[in-house]
N, C-alpha and C. Protein backbone atom coordinates (compact mmCIF):
# COMPACT_ATOMS: atom_id res chain seq x y z
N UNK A 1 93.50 99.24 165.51
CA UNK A 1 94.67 98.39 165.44
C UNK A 1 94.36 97.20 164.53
N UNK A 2 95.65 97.09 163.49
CA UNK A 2 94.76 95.86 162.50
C UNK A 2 95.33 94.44 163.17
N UNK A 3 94.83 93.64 162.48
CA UNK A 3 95.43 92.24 162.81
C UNK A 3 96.67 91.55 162.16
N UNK A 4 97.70 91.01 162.36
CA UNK A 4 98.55 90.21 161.51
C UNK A 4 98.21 90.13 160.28
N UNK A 5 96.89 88.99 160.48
CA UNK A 5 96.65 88.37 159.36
C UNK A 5 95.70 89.13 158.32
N UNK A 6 95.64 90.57 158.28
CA UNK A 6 94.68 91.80 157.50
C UNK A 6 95.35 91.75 156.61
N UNK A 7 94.71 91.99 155.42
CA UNK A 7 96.00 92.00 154.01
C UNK A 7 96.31 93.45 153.99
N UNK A 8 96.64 94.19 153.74
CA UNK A 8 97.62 95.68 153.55
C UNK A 8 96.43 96.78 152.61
N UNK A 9 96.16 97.20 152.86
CA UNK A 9 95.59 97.57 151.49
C UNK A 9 93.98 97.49 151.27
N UNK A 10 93.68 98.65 150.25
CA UNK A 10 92.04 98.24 149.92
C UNK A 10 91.75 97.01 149.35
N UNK A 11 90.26 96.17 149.30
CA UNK A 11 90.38 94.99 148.51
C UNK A 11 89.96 95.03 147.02
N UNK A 12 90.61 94.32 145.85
CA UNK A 12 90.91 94.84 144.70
C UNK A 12 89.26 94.01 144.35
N UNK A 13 88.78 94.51 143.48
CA UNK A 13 87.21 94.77 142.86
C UNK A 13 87.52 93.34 141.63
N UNK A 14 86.36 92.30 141.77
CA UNK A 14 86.78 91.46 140.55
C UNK A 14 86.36 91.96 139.23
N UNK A 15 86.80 91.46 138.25
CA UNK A 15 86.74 91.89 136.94
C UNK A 15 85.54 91.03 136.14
N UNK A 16 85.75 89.70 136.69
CA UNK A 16 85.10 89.15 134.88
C UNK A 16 85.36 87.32 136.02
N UNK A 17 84.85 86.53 134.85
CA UNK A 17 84.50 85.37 135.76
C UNK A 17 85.41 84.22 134.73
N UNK A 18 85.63 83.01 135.44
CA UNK A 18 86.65 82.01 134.64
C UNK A 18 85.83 81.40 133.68
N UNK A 19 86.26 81.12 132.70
CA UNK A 19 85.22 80.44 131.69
C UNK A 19 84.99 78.95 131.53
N UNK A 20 85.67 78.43 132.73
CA UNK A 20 85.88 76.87 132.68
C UNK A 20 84.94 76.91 133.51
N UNK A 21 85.14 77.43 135.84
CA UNK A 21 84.43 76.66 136.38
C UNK A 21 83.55 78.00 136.77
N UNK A 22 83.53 79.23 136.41
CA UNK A 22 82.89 80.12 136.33
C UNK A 22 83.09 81.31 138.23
N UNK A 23 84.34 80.54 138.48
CA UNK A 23 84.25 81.37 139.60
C UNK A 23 84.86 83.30 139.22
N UNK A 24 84.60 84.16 140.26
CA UNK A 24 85.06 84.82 140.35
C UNK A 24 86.70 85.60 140.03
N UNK A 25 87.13 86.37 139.02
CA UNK A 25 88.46 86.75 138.68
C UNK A 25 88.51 87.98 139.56
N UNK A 26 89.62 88.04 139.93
CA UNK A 26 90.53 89.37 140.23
C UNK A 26 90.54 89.93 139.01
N UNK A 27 90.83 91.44 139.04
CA UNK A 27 92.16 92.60 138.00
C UNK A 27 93.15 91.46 137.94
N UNK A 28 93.48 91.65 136.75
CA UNK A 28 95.16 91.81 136.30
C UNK A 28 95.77 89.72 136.94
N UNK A 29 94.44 88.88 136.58
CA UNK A 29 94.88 87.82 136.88
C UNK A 29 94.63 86.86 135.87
N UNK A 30 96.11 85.99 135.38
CA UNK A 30 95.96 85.13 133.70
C UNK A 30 95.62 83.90 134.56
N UNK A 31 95.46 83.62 135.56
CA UNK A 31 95.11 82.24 135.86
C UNK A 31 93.96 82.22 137.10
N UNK A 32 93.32 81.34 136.74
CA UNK A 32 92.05 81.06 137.19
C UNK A 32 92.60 80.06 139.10
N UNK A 33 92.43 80.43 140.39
CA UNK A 33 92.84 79.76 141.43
C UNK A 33 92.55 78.86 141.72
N UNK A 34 90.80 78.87 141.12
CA UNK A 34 90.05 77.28 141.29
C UNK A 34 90.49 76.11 140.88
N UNK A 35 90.39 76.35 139.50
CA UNK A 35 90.74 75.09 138.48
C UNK A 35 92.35 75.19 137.33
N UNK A 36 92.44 76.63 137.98
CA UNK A 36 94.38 76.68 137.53
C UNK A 36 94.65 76.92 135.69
N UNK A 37 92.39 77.10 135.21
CA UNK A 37 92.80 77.63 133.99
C UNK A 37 93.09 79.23 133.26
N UNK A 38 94.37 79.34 132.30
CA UNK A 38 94.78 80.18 132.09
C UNK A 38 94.31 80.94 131.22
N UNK A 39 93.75 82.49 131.46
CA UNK A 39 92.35 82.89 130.71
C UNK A 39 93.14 84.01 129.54
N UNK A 40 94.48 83.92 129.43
CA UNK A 40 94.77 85.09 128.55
C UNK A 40 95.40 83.49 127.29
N UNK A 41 94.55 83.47 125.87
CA UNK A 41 95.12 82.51 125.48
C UNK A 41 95.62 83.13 124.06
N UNK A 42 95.67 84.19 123.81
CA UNK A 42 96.43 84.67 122.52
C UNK A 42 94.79 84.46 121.31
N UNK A 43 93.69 85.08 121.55
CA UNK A 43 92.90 85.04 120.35
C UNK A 43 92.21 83.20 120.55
N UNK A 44 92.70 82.20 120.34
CA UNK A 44 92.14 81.06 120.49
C UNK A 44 91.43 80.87 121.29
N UNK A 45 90.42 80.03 121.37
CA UNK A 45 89.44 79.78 121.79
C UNK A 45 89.26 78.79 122.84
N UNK A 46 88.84 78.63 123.90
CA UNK A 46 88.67 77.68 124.86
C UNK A 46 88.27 76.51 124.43
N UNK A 47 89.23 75.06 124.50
CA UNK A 47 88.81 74.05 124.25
C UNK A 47 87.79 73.11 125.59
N UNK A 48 87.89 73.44 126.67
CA UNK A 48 87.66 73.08 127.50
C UNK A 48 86.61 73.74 128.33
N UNK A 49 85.30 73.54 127.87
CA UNK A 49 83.64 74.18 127.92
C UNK A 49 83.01 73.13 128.70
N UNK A 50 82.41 73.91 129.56
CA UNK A 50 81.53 72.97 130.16
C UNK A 50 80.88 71.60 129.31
N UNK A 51 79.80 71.75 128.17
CA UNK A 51 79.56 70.77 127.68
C UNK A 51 80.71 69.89 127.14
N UNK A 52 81.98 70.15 126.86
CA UNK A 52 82.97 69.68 126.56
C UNK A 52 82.86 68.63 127.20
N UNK A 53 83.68 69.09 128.65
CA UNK A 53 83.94 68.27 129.77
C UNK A 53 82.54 67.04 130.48
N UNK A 54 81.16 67.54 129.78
CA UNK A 54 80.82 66.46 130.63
C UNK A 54 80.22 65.46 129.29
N UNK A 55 80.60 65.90 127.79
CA UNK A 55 80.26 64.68 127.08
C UNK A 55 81.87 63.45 127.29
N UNK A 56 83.02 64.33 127.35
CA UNK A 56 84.09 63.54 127.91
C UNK A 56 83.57 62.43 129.13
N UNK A 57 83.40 63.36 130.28
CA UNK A 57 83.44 62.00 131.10
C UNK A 57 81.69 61.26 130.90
N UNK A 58 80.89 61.94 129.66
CA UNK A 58 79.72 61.07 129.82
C UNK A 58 80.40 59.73 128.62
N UNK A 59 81.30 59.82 127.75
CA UNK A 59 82.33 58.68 126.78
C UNK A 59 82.76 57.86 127.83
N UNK A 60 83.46 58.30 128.66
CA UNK A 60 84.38 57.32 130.09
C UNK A 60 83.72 56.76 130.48
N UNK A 61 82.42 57.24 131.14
CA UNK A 61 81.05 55.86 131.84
C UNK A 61 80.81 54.86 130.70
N UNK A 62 80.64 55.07 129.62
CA UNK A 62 79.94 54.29 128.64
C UNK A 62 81.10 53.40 128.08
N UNK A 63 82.08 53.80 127.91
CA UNK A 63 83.18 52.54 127.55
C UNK A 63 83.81 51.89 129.20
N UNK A 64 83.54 52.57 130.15
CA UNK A 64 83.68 51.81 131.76
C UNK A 64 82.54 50.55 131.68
N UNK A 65 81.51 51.32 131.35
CA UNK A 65 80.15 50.12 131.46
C UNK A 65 80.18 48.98 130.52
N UNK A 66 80.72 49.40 129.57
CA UNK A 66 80.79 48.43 128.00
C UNK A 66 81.83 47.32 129.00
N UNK A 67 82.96 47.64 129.27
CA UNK A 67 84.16 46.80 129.55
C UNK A 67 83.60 46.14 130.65
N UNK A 68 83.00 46.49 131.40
CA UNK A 68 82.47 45.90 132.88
C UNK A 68 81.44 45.02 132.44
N UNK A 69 80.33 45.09 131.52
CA UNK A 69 79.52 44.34 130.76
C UNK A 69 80.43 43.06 129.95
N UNK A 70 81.12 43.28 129.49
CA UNK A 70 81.97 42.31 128.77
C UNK A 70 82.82 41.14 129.85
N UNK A 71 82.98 41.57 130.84
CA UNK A 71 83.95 41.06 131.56
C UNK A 71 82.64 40.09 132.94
N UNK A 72 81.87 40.64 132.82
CA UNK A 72 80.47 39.91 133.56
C UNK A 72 80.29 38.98 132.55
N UNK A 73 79.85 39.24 131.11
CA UNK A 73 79.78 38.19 130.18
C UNK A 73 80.80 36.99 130.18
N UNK A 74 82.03 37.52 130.01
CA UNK A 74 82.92 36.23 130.18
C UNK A 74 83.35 35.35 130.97
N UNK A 75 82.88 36.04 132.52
CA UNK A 75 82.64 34.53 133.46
C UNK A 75 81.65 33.93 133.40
């Protein structure tokens, strides 16, 4: 006897992995559940790469620290 909450069906086999946060894909899925990125992009290329993302927020600390340095200076 199954339960309510059993999904219907065999469970579908993943394919291939997200290229942003690297989790696990389903078959037959254009969007990533983790991070909501969309992996079918027409030939173009992923702008949004790991090293991407952490020289971005390593720019944000360093102009956070600059402004916070400046603002200690001026009192």
């Amino acid at each position: 006897m199954s339960t309510p909450f059993e999904a219907p069906g065999p469970p579908v086999a993943p394919s291939s992995t997200c290229s942003l946060c690297g989790s696990v894909l389903m078959v037959d899925v254009d969007r990533c559940s983790v991070c909501g990125l969309y992996q079918t992009g027409g030939g173009r290329p992923n702008p949004f790469t790991g090293a991407a993302l952490w020289i971005l927020i390593g720019g944000i600390a360093v102009v956070y620290a600059i402004t916070v340095l400046v603002v200690a200076v001026a009192r």
